[in-house]
PDB file of N, CA and C in Angstrom:
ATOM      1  N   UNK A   1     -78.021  73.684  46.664  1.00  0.00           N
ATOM      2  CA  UNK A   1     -78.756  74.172  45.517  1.00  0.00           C
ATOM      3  C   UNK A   1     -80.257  74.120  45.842  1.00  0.00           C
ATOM      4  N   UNK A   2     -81.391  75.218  45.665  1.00  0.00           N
ATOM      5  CA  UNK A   2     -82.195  75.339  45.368  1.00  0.00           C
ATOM      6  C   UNK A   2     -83.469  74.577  44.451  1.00  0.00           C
ATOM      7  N   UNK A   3     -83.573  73.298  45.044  1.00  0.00           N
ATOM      8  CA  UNK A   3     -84.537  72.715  43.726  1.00  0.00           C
ATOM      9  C   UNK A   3     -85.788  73.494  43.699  1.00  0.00           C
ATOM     10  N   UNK A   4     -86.555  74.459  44.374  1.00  0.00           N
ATOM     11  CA  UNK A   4     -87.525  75.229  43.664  1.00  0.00           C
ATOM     12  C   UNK A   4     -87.056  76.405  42.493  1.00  0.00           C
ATOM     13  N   UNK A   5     -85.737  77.146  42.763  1.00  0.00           N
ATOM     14  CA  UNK A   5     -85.313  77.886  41.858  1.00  0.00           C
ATOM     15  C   UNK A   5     -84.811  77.583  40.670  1.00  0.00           C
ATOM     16  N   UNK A   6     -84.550  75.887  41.082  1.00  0.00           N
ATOM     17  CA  UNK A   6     -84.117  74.867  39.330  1.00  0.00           C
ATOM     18  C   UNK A   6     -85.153  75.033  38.220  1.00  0.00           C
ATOM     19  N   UNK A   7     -86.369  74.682  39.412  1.00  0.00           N
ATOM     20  CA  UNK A   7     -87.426  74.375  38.746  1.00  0.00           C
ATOM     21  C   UNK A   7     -88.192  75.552  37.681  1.00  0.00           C
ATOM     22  N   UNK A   8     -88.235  76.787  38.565  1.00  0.00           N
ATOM     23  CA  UNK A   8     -88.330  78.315  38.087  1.00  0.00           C
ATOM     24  C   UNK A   8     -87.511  78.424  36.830  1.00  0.00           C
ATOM     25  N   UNK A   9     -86.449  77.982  36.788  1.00  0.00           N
ATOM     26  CA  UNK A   9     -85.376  78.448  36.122  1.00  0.00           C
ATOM     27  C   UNK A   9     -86.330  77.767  34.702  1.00  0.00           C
ATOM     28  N   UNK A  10     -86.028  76.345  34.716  1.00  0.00           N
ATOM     29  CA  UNK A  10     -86.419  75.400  33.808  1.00  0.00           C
ATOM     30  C   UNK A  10     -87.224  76.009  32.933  1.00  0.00           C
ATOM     31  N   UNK A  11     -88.575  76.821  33.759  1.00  0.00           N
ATOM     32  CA  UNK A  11     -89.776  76.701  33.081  1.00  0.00           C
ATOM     33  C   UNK A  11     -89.564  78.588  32.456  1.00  0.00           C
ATOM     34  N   UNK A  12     -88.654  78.957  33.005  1.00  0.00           N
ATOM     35  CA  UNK A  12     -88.539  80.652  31.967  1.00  0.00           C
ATOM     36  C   UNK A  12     -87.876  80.042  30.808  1.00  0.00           C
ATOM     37  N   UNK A  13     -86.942  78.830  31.071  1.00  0.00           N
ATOM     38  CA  UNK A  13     -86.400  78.882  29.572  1.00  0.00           C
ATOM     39  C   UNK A  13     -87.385  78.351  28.493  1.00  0.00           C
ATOM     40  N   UNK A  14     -88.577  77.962  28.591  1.00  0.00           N
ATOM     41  CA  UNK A  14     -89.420  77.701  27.705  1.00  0.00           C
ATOM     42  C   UNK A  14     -90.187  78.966  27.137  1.00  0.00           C
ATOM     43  N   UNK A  15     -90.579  79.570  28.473  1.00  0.00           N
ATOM     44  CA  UNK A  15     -91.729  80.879  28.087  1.00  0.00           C
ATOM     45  C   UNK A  15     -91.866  81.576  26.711  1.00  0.00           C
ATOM     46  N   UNK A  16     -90.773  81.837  26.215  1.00  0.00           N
ATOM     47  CA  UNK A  16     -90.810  82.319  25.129  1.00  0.00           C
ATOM     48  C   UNK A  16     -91.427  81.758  24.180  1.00  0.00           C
ATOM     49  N   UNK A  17     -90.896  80.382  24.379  1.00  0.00           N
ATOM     50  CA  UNK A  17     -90.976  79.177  23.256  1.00  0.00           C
ATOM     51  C   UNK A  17     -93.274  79.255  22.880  1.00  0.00           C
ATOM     52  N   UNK A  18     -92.716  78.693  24.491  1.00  0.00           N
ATOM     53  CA  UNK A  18     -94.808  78.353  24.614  1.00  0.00           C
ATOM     54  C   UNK A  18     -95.675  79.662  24.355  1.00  0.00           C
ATOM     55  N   UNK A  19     -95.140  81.020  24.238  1.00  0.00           N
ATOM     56  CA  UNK A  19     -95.958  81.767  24.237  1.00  0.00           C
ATOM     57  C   UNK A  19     -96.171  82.395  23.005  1.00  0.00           C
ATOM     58  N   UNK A  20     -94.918  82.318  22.062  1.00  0.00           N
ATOM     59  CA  UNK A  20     -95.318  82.269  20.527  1.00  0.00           C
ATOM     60  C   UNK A  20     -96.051  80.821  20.290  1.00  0.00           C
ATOM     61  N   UNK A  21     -95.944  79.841  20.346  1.00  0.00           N
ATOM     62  CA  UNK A  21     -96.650  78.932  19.997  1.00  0.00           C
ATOM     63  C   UNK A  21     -98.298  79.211  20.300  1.00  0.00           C
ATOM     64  N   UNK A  22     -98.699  79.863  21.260  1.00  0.00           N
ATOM     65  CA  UNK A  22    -100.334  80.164  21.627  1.00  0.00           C
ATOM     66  C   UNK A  22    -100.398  81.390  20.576  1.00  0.00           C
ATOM     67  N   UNK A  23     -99.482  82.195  20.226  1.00  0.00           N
ATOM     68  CA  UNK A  23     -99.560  83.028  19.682  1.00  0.00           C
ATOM     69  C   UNK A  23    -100.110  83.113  18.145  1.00  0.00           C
ATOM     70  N   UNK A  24     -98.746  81.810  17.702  1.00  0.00           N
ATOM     71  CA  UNK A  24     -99.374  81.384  16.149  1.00  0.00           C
ATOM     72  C   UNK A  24    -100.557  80.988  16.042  1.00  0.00           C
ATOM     73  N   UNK A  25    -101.003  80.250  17.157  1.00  0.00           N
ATOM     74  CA  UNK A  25    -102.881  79.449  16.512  1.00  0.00           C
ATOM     75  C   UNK A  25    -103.770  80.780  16.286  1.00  0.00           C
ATOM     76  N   UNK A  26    -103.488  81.844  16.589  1.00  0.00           N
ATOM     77  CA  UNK A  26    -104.651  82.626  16.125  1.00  0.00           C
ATOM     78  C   UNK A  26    -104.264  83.999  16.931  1.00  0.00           C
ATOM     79  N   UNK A  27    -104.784  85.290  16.752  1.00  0.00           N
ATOM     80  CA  UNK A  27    -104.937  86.166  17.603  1.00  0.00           C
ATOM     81  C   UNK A  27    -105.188  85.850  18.888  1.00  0.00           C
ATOM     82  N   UNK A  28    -104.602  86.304  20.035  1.00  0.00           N
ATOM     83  CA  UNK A  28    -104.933  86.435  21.299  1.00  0.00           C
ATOM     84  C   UNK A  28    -104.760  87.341  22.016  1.00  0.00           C
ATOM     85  N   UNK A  29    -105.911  87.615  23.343  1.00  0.00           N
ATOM     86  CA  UNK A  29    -105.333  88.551  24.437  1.00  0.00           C
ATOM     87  C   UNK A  29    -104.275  88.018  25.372  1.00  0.00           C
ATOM     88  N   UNK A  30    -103.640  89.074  25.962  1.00  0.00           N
ATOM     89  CA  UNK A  30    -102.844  88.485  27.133  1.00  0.00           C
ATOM     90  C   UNK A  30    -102.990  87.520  28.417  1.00  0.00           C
ATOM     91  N   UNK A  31    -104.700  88.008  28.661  1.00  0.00           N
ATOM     92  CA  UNK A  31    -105.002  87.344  29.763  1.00  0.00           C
ATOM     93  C   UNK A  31    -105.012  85.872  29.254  1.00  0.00           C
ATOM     94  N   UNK A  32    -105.798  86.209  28.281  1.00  0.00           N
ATOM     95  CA  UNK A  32    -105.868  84.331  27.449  1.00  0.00           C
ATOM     96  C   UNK A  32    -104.604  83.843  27.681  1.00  0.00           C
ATOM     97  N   UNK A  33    -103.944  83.767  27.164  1.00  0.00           N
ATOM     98  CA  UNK A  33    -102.204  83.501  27.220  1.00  0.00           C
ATOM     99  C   UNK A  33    -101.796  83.201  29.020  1.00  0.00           C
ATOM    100  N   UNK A  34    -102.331  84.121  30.115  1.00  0.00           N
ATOM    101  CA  UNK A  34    -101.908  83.881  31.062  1.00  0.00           C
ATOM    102  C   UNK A  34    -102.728  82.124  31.741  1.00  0.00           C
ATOM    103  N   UNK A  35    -104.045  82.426  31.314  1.00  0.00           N
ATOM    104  CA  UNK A  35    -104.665  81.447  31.605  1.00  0.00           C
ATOM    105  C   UNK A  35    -104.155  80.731  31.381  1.00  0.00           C
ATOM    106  N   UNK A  36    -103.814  80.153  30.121  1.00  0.00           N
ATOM    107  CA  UNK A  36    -102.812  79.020  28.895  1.00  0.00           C
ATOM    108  C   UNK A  36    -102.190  78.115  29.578  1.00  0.00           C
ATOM    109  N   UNK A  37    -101.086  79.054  29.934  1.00  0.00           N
ATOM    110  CA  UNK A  37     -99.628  78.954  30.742  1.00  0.00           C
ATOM    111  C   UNK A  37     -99.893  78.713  32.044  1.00  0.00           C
ATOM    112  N   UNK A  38    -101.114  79.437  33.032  1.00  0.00           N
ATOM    113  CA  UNK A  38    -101.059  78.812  34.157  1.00  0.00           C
ATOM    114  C   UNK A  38    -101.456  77.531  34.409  1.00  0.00           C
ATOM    115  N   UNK A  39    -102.603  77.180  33.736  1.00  0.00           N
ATOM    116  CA  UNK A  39    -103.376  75.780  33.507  1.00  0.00           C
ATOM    117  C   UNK A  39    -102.388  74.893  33.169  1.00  0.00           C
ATOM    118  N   UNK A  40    -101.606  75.067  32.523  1.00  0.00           N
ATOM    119  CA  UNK A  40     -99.981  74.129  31.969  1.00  0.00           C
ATOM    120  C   UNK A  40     -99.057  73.929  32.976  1.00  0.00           C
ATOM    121  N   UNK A  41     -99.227  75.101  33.980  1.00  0.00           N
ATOM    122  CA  UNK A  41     -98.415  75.331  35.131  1.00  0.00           C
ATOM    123  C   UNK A  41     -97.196  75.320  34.797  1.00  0.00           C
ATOM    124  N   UNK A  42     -96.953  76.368  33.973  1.00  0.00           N
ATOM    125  CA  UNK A  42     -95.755  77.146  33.318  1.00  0.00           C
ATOM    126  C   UNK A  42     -96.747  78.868  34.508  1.00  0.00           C
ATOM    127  N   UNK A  43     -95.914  78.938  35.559  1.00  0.00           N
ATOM    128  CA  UNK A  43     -96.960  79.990  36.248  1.00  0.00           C
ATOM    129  C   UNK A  43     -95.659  81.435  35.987  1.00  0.00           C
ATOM    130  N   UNK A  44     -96.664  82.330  35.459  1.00  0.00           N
ATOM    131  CA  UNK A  44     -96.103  83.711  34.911  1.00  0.00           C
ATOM    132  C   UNK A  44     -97.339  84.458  35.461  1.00  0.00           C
ATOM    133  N   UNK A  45     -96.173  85.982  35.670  1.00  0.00           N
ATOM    134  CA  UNK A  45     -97.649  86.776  36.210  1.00  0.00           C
ATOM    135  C   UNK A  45     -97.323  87.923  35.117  1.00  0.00           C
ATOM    136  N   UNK A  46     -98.322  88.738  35.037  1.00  0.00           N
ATOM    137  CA  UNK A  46     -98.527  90.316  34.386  1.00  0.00           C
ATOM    138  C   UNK A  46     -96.522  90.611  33.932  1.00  0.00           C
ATOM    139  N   UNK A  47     -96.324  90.854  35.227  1.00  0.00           N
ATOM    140  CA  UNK A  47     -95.305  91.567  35.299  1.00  0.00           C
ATOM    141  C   UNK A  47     -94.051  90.759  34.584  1.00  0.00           C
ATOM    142  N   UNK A  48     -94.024  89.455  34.038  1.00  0.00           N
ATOM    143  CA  UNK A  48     -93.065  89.048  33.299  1.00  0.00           C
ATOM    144  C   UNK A  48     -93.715  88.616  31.914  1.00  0.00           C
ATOM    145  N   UNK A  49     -94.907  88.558  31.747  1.00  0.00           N
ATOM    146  CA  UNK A  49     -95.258  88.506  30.499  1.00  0.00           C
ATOM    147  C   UNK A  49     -95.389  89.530  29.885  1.00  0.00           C
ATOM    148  N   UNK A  50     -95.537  90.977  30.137  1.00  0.00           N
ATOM    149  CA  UNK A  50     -95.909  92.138  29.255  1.00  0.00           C
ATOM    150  C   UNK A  50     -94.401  92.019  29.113  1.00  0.00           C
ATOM    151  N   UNK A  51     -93.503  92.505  29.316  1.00  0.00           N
ATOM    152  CA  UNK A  51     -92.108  92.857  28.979  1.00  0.00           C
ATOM    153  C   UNK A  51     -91.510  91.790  27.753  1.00  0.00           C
ATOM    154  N   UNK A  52     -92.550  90.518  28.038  1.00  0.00           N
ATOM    155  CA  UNK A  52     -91.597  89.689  27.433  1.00  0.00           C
ATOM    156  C   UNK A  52     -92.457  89.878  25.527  1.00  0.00           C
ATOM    157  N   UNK A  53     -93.624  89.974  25.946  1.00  0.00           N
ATOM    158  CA  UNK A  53     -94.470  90.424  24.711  1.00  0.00           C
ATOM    159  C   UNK A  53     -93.896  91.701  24.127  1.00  0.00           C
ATOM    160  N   UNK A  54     -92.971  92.533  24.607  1.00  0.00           N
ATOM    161  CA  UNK A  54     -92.769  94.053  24.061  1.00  0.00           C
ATOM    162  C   UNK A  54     -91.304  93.362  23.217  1.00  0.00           C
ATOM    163  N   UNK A  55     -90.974  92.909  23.777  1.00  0.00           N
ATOM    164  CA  UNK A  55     -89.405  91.953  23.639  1.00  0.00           C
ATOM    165  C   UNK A  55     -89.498  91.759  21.882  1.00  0.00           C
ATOM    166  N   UNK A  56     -90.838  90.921  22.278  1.00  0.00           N
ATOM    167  CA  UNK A  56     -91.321  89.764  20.546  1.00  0.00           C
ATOM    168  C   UNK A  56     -91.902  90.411  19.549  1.00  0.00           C
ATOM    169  N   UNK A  57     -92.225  91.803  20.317  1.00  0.00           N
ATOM    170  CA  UNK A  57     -92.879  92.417  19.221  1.00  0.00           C
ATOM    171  C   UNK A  57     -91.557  93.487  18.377  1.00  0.00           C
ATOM    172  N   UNK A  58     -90.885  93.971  19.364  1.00  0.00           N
ATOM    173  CA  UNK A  58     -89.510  94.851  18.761  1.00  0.00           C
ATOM    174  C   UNK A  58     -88.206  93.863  18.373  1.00  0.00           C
ATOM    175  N   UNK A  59     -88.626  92.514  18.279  1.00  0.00           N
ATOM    176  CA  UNK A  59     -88.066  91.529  17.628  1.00  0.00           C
ATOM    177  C   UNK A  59     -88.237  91.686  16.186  1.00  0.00           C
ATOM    178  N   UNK A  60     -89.703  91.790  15.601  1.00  0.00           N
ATOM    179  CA  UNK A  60     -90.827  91.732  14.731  1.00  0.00           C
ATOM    180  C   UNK A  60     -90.991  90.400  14.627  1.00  0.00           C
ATOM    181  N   UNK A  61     -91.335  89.822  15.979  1.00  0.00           N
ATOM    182  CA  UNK A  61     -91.896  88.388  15.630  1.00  0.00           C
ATOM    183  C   UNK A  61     -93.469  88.739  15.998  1.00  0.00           C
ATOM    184  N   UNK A  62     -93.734  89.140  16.575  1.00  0.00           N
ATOM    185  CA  UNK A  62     -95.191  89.308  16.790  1.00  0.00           C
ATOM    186  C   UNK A  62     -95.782  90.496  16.690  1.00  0.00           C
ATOM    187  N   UNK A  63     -97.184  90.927  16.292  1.00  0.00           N
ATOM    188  CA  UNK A  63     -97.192  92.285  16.792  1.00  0.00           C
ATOM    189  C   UNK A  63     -98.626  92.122  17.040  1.00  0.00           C
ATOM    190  N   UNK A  64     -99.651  93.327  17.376  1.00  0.00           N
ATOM    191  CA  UNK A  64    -100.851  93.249  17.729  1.00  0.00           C
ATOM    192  C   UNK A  64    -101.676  94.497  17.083  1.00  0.00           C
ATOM    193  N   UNK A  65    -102.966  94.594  17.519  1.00  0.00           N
ATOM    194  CA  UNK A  65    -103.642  95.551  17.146  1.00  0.00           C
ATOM    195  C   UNK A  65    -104.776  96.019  18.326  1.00  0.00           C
ATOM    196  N   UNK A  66    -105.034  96.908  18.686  1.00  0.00           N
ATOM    197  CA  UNK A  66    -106.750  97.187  19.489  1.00  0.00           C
ATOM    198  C   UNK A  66    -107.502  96.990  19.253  1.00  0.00           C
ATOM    199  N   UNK A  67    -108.335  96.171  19.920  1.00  0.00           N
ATOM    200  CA  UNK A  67    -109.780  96.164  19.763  1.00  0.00           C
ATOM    201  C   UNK A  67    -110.941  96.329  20.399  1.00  0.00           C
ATOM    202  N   UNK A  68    -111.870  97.326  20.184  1.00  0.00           N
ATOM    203  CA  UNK A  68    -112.653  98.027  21.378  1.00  0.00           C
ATOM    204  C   UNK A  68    -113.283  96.836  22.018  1.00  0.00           C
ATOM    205  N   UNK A  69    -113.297  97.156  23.241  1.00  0.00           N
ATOM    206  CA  UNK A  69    -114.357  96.562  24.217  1.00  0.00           C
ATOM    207  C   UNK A  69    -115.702  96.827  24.636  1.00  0.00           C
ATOM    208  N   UNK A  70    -116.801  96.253  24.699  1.00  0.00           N
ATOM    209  CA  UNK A  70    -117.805  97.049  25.300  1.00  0.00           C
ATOM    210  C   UNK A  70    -117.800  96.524  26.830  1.00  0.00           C
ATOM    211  N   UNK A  71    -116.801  96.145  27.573  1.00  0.00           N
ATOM    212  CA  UNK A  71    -116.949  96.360  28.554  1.00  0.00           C
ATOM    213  C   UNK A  71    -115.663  97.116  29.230  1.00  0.00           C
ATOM    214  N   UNK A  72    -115.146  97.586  28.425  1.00  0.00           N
ATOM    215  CA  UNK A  72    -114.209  98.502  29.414  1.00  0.00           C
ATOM    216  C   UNK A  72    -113.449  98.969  28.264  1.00  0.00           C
ATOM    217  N   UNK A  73    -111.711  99.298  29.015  1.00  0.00           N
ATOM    218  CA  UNK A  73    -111.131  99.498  27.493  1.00  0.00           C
ATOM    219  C   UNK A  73    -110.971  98.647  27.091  1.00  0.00           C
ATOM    220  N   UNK A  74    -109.819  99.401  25.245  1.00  0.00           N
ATOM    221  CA  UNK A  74    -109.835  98.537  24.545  1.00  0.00           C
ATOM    222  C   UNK A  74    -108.767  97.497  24.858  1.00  0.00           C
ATOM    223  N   UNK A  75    -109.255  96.437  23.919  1.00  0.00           N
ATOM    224  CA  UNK A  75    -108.285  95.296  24.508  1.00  0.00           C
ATOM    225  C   UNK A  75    -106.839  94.790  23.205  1.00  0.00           C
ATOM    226  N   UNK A  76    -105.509  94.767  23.706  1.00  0.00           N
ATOM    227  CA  UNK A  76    -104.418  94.217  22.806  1.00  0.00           C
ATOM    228  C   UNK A  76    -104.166  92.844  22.236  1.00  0.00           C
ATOM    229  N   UNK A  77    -105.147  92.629  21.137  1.00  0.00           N
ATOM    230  CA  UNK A  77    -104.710  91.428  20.809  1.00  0.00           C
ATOM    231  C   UNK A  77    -103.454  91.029  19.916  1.00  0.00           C
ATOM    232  N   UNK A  78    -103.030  89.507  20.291  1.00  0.00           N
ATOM    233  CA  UNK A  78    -101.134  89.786  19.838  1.00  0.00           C
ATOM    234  C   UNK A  78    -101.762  88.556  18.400  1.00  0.00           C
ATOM    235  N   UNK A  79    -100.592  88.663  17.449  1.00  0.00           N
ATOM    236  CA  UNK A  79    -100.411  87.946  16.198  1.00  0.00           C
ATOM    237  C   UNK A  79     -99.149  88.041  15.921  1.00  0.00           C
ATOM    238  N   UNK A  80     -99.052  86.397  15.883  1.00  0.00           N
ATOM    239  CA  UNK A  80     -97.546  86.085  15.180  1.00  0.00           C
ATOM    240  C   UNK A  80     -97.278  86.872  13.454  1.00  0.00           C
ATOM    241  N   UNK A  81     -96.323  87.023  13.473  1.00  0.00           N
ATOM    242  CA  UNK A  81     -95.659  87.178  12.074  1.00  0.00           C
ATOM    243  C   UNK A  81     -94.814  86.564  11.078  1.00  0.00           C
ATOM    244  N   UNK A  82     -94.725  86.758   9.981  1.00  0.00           N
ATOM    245  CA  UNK A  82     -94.278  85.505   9.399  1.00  0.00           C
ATOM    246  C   UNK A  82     -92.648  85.545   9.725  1.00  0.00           C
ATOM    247  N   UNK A  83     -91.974  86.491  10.176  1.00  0.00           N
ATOM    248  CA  UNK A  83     -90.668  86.405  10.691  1.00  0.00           C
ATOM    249  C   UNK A  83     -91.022  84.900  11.879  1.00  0.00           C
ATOM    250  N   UNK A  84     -91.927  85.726  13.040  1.00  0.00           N
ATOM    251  CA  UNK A  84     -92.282  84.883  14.433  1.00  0.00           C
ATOM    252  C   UNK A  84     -91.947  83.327  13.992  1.00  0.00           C
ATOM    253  N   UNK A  85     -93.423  83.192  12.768  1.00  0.00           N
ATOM    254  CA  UNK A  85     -93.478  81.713  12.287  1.00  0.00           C
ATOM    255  C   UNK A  85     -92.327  81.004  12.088  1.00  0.00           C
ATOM    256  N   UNK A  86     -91.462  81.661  11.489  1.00  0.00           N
ATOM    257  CA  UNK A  86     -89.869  81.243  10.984  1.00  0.00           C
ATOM    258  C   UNK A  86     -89.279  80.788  11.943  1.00  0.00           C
ATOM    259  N   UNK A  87     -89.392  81.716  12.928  1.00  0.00           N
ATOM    260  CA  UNK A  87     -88.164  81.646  14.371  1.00  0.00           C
ATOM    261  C   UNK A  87     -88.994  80.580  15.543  1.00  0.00           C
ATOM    262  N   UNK A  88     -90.539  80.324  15.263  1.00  0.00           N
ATOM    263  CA  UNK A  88     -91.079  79.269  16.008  1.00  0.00           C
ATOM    264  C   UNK A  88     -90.866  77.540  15.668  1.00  0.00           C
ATOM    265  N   UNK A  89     -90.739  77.758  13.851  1.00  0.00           N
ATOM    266  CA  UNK A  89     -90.729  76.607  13.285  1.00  0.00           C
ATOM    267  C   UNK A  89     -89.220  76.178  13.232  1.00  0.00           C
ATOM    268  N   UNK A  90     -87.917  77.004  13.706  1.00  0.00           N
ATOM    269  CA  UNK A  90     -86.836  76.457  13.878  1.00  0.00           C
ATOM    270  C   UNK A  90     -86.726  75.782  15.308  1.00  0.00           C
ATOM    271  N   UNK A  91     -87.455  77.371  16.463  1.00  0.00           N
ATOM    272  CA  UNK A  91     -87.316  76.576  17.518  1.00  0.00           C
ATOM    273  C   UNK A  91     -88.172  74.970  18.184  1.00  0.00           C
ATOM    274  N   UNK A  92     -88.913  75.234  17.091  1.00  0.00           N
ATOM    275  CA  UNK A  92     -89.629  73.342  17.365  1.00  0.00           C
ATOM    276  C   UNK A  92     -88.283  72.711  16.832  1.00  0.00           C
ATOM    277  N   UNK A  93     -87.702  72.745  15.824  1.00  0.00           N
ATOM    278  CA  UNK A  93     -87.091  71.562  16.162  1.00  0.00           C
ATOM    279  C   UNK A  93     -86.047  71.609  16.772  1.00  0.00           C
ATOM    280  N   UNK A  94     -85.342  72.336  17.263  1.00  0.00           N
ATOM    281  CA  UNK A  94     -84.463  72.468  18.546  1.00  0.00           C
ATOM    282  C   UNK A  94     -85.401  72.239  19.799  1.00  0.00           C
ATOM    283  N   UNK A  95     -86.213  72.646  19.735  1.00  0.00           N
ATOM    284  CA  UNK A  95     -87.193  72.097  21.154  1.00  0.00           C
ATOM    285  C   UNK A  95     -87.241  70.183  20.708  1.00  0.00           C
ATOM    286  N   UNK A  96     -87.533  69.326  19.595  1.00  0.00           N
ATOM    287  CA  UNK A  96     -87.913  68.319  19.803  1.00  0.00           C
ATOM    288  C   UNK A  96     -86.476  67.699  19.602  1.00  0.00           C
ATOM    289  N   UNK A  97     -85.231  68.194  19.528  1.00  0.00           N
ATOM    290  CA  UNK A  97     -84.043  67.390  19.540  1.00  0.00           C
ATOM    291  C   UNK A  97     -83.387  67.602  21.356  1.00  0.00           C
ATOM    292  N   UNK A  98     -83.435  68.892  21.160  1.00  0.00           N
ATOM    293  CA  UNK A  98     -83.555  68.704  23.006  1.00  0.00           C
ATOM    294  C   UNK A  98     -84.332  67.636  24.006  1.00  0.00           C
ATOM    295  N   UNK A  99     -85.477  67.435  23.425  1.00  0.00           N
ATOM    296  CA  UNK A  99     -86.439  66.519  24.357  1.00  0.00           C
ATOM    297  C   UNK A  99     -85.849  65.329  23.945  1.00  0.00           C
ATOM    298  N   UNK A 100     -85.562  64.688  22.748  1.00  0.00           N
ATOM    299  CA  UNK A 100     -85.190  63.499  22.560  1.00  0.00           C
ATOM    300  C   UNK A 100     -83.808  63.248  23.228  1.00  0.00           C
ATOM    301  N   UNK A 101     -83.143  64.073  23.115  1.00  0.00           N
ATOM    302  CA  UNK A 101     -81.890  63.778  24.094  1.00  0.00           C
ATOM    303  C   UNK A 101     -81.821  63.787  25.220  1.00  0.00           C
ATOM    304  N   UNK A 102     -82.798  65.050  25.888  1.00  0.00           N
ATOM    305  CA  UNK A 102     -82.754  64.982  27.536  1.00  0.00           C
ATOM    306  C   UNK A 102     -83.543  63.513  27.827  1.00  0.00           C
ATOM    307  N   UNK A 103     -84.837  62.927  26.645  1.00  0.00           N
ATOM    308  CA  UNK A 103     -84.819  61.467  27.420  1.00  0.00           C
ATOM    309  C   UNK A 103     -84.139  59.968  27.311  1.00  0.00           C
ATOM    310  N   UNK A 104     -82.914  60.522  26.147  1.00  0.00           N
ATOM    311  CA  UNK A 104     -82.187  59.743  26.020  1.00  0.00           C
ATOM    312  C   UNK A 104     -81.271  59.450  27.329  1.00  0.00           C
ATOM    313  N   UNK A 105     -80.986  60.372  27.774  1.00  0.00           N
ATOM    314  CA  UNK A 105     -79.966  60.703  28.541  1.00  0.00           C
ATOM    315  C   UNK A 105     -80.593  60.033  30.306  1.00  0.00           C
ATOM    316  N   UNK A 106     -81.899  60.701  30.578  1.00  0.00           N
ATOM    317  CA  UNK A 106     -82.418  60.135  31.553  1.00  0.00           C
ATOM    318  C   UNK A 106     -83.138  59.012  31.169  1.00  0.00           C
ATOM    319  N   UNK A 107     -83.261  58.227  30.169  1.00  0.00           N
ATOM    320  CA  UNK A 107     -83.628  57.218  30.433  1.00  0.00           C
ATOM    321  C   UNK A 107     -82.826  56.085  30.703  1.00  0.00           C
ATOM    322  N   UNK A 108     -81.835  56.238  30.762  1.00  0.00           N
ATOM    323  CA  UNK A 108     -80.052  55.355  30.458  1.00  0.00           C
ATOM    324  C   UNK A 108     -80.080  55.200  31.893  1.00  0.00           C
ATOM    325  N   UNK A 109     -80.023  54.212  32.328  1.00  0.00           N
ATOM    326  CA  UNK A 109     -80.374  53.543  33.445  1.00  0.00           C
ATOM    327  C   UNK A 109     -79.162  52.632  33.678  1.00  0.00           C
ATOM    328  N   UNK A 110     -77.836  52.785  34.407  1.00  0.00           N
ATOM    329  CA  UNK A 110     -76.984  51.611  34.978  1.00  0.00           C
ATOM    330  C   UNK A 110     -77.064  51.303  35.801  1.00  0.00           C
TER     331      UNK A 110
END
């Protein structure tokens, strides 16, 4: 088995999770979001985050709007929706019963 592809694996099954969560605190661009996630070292590039943003938006958990740039074009900023909010505030707590068990589980020491 592959422990770098475990590891890969691990961190797509969050992406979703972490990227509505940057989403709800406020409007954002994408790049912002990439920064986010890389600094967290949750590492995503272009090419799996736009698809996954088109995903959340024809979900109607998120959607966005344009906003001109004066330095180039315009830019897509994303906003959660109150569906999103719904489906973020269930998956926290399936995210914090998961964590309590996965350190239940590894912390059990014989």
């Amino acid at each position: 088995m592959n422990l770098e592809n475990t590891q890969v694996q691990m961190r797509k099954g969050i992406l979703e999770f972490c990227i509505l969560h940057i989403i709800a605190r406020g409007e954002v661009y994408a790049s912002d979001m990439l920064e986010e996630l890389t600094s967290a070292k949750i590492m995503v590039v272009e090419g799996t985050l736009y698809p996954l943003l088109t995903r959340l938006r024809k979900a109607g958990l998120v959607d966005y709007k344009w906003v001109e740039s004066s330095s180039g074009p315009p830019r897509k900023y994303y906003t959660i929706t109150q569906a999103g909010e719904d489906f973020v505030k269930s998956l926290t707590g399936t995210w914090e019963e998961l964590v309590n068990s996965t350190t239940q589980i590894i912390s059990n020491h014989k």
